[in-house]
Protein backbone atom coordinates (compact mmCIF):
# COMPACT_ATOMS: atom_id res chain seq x y z
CA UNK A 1 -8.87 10.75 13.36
CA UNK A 2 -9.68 12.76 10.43
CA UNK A 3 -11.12 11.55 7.53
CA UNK A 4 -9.27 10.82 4.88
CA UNK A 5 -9.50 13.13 1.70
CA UNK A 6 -11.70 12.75 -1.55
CA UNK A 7 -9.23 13.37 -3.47
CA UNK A 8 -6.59 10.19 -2.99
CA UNK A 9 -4.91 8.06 -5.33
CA UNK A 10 -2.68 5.20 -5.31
CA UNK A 11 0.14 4.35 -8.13
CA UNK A 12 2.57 1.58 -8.64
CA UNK A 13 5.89 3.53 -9.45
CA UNK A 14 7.66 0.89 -10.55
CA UNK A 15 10.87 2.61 -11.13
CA UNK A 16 11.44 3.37 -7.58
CA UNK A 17 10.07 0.06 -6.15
CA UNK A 18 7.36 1.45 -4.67
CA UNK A 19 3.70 2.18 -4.47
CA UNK A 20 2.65 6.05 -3.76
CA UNK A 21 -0.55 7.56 -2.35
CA UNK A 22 -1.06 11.35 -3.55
CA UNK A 23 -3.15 13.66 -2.21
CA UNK A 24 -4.21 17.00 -4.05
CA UNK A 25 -0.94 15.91 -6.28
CA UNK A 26 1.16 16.00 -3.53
CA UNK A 27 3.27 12.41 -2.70
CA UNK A 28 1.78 11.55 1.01
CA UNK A 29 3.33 8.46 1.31
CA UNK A 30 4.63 5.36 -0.06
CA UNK A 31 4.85 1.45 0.13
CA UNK A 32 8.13 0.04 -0.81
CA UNK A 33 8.67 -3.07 -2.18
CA UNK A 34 10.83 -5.69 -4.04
CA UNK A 35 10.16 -7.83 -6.31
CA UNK A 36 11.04 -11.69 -7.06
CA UNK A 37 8.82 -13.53 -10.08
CA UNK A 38 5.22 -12.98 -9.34
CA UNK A 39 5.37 -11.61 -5.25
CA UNK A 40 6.04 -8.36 -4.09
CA UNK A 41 7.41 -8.18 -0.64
CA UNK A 42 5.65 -4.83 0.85
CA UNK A 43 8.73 -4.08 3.15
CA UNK A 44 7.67 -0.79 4.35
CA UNK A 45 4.65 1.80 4.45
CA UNK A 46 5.52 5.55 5.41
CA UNK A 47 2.83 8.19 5.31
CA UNK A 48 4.73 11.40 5.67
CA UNK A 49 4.20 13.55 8.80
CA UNK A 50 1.82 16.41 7.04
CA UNK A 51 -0.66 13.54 6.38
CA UNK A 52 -0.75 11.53 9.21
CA UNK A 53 -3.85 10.69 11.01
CA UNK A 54 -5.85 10.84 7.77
CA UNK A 55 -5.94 6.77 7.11
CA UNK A 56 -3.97 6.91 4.28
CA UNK A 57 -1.71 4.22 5.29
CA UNK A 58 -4.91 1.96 4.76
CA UNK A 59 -6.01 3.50 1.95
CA UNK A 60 -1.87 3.34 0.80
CA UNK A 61 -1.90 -0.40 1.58
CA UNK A 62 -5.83 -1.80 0.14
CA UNK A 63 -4.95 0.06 -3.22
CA UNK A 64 -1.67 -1.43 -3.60
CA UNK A 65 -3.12 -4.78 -2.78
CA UNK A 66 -5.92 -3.98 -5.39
CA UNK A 67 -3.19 -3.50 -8.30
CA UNK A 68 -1.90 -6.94 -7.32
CA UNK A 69 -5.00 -8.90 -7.55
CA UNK A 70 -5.92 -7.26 -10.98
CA UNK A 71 -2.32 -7.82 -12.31
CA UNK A 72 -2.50 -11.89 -10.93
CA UNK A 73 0.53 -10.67 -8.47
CA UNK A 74 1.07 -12.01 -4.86
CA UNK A 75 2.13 -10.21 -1.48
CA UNK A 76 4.59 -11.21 0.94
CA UNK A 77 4.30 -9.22 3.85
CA UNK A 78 7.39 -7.97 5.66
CA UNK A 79 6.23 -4.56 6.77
CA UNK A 80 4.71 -4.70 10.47
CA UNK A 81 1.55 -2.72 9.07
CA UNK A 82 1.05 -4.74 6.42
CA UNK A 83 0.91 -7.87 8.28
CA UNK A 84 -1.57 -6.40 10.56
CA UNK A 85 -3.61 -5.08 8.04
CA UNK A 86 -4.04 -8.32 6.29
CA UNK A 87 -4.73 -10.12 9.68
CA UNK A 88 -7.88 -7.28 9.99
CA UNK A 89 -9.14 -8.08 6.26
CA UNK A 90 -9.70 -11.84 5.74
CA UNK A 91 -10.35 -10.81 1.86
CA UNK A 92 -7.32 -10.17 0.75
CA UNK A 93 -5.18 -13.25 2.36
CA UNK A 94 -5.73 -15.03 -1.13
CA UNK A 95 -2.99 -12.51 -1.83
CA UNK A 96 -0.42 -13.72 0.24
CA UNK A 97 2.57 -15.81 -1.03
């Protein structure tokens, strides 16, 4: 695997339900989700095929998770990766709804 680039970010885009990783500027993936009171259901992560192999789906995934501790939000997981992630990172299961 190569590693990841520097230059990442991670952005709630709440208009399209989702959360986006950019790299250089360029959308490289996204976590979709919908909403019901205080949870987000992460229902599915997609890292587009020019940036695959680069661990941004983790990167995609802990940043969105980030946003929802800071805003007092809670995760349901629906997503496959996202369940497996949080079953590989006991500090974020105070997340989950």
């Amino acid at each position: 695997m190569t590693a990841a680039p520097e230059n990442t970010v991670v952005v709630d885009n709440p208009a399209q339900s989702r959360f986006e990783i950019h790299v250089d500027g360029d959308l490289a993936g996204i976590e979709d989700y919908t909403t019901a009171g205080d949870v987000l259901s992460f229902n599915h992560t997609e890292i587009y095929p020019r940036f695959e192999g680069l661990g941004l789906a983790s990167i995609l995934v802990s940043g969105a998770l980030d946003q929802l501790r800071a805003r007092s939000l809670k995760v349901h997981p629906v997503c496959p990766y996202v369940v497996k992630f949080l079953g590989k990172h006991p500090d974020y299961q105070d997340l989950i709804s």
